[in-house]
Protein backbone atom coordinates (compact mmCIF):
# COMPACT_ATOMS: atom_id res chain seq x y z
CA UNK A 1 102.62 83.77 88.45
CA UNK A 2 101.03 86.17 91.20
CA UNK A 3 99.75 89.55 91.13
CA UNK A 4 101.79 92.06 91.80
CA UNK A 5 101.61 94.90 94.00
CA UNK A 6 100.61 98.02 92.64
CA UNK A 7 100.80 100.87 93.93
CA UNK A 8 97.31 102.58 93.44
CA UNK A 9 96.85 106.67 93.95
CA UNK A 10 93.92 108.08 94.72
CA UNK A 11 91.83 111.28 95.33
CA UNK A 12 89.77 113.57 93.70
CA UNK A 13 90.41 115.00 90.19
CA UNK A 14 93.25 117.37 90.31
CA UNK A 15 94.86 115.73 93.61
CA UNK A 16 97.50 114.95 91.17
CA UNK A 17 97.17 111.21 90.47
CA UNK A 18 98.78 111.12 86.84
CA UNK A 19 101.61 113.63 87.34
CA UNK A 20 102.45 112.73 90.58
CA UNK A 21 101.92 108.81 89.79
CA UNK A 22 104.00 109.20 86.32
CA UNK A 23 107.20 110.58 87.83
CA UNK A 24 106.86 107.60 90.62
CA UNK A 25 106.79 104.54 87.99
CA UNK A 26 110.03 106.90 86.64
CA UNK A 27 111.82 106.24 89.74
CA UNK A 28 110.61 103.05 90.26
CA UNK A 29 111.40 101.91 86.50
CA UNK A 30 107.92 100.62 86.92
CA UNK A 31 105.11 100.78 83.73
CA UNK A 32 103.15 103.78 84.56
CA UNK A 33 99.28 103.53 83.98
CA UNK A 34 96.41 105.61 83.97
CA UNK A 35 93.10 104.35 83.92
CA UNK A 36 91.38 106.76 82.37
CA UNK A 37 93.59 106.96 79.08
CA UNK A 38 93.80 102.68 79.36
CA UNK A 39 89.54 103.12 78.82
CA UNK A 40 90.07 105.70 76.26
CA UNK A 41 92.18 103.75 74.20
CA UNK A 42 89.75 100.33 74.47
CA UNK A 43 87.02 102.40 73.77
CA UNK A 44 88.31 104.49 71.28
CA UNK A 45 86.55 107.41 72.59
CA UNK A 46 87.04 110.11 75.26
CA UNK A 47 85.37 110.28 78.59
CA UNK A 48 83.33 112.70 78.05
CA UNK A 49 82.25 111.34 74.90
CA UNK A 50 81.64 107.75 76.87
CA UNK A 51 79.53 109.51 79.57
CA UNK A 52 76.97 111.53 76.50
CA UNK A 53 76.84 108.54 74.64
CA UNK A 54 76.66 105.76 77.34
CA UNK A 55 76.35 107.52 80.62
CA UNK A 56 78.16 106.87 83.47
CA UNK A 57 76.99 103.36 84.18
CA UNK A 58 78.71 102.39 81.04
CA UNK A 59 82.21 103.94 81.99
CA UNK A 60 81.79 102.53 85.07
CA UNK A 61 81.61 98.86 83.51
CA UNK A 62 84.76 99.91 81.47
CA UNK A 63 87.02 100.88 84.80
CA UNK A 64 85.91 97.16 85.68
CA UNK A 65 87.06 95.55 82.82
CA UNK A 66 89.98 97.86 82.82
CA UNK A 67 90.74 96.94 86.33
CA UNK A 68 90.41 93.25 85.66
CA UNK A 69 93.04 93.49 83.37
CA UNK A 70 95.29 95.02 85.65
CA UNK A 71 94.74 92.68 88.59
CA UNK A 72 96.18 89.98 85.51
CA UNK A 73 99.52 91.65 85.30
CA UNK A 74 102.19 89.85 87.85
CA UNK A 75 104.22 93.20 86.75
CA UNK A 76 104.03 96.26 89.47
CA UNK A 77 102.94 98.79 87.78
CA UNK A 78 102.34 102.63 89.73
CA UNK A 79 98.23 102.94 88.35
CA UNK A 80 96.21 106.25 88.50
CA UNK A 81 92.82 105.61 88.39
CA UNK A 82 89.37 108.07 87.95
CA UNK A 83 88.47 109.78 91.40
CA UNK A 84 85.50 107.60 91.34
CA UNK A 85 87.22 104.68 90.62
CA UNK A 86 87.52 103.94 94.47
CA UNK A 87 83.87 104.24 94.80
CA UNK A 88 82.63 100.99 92.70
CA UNK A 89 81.66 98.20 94.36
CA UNK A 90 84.37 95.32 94.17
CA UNK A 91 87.04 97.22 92.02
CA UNK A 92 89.65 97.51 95.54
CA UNK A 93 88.84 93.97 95.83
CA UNK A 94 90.08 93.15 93.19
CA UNK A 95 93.73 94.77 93.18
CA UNK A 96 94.17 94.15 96.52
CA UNK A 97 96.24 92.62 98.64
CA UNK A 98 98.73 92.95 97.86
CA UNK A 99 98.21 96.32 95.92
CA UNK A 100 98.55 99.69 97.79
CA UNK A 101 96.61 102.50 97.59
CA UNK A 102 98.14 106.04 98.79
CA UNK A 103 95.39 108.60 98.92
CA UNK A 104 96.36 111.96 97.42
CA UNK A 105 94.69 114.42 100.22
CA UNK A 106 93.57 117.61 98.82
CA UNK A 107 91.25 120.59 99.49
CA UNK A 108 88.29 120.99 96.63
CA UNK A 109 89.57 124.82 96.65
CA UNK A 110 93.35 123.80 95.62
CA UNK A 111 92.17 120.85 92.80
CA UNK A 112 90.23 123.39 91.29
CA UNK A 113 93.13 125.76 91.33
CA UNK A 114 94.82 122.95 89.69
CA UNK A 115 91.99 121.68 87.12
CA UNK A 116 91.52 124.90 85.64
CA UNK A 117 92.07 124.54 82.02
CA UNK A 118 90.79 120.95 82.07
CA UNK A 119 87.34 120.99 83.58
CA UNK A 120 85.60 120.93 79.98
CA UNK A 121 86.70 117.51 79.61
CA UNK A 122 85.56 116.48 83.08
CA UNK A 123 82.12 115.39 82.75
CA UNK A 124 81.23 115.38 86.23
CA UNK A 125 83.13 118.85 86.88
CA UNK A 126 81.20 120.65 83.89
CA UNK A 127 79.19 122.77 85.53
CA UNK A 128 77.57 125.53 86.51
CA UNK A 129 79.83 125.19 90.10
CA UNK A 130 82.72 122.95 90.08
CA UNK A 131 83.93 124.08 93.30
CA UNK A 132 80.11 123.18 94.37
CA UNK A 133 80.45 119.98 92.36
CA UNK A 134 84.33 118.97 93.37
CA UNK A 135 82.91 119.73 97.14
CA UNK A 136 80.10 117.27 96.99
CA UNK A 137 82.49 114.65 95.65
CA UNK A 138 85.46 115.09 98.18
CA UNK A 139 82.44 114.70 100.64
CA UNK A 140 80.65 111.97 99.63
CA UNK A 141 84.07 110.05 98.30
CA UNK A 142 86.02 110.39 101.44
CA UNK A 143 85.35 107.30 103.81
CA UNK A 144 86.16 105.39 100.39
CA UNK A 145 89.87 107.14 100.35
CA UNK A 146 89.87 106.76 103.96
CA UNK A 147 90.19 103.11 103.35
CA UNK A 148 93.69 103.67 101.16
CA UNK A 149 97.05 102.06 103.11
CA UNK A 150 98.03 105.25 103.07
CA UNK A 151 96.80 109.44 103.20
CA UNK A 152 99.48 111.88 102.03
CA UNK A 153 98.87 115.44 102.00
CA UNK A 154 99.30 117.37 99.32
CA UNK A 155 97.85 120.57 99.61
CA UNK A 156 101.46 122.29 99.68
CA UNK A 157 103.59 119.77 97.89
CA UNK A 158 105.05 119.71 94.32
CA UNK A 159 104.77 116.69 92.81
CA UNK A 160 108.28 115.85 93.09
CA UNK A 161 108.21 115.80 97.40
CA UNK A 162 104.73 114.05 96.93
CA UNK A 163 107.10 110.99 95.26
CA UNK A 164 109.75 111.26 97.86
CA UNK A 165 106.82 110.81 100.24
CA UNK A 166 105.54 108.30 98.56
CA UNK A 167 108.50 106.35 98.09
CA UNK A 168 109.28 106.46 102.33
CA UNK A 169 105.92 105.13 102.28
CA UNK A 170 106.19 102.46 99.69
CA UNK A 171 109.20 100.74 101.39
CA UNK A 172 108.53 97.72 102.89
């Protein structure tokens, strides 16, 4: 039994990981999983809630454990992980090969567009300036997504061309 190969997307909050990602493990008839709501679940508490009680070290060790699990599965499965997730030390390594990560491009200006309603439950995006906050992340994030197998735009696609994309991209 080997691993499979995911396919991984990545980018900053609001690049469109879990609506874009969802829709792509529809056409795949692949399981469909987001990180985040995977750590919710174990935990039994939100993210925000993780990050006041335990800080951010703490979810940190949860994405691990969360992304242990899914290097187990010899099942491809289309996976939407945090923005940051990309950023820990070993967690690509562990996924990959054979995984694939597709990086979501997108400006700070459009995400934001995009997160509006759902920056209160964004720890790291509440406050005083997201776009100031969303900036600094894009920024110091990006030569981690520049390491993804693949970059796809999506500053002026819907979701559904960003999974046509993504499926030219995903053929072997």
């Amino acid at each position: 039994m080997g691993q499979a190969a995911h396919l991984i997307l990545v980018g900053i909050p609001g690049a469109g990981k879990s609506t874009v990602g969802r829709e792509l493990a529809r056409r795949l008839h692949w399981p469909f999983v987001d990180l985040d709501e995977d750590i919710v679940a174990q935990a039994g508490m939100s993210v925000r809630e993780i990050f006041a009680a335990r800080g951010e070290a703490h979810f940190r060790e949860l994405e691990r454990n969360a992304t242990e699990r899914l290097a187990l599965s010899s099942t491809p499965m289309v996976v939407a992980p945090g923005g940051g997730w990309i950023t820990v030390p070993g967690l690509v390594g562990l996924v990959r090969p054979p995984a694939r990560l597709i990086w979501l491009r997108l400006s700070p200006a459009h995400a934001l567009d995009r997160l509006d309603a759902e920056l209160e439950a964004r720890p790291l995006l509440s406050v005083s300036d997201p776009l100031a906050a969303l900036t600094a992340m894009s920024v110091a994030r990006e030569a981690f997504y520049m390491q993804a197998d693949h970059a796809l735009s999506v500053e002026t696609m819907m979701p559904s061309d960003a999974v046509e994309a993504i499926l030219a991209l995903a053929r072997p």
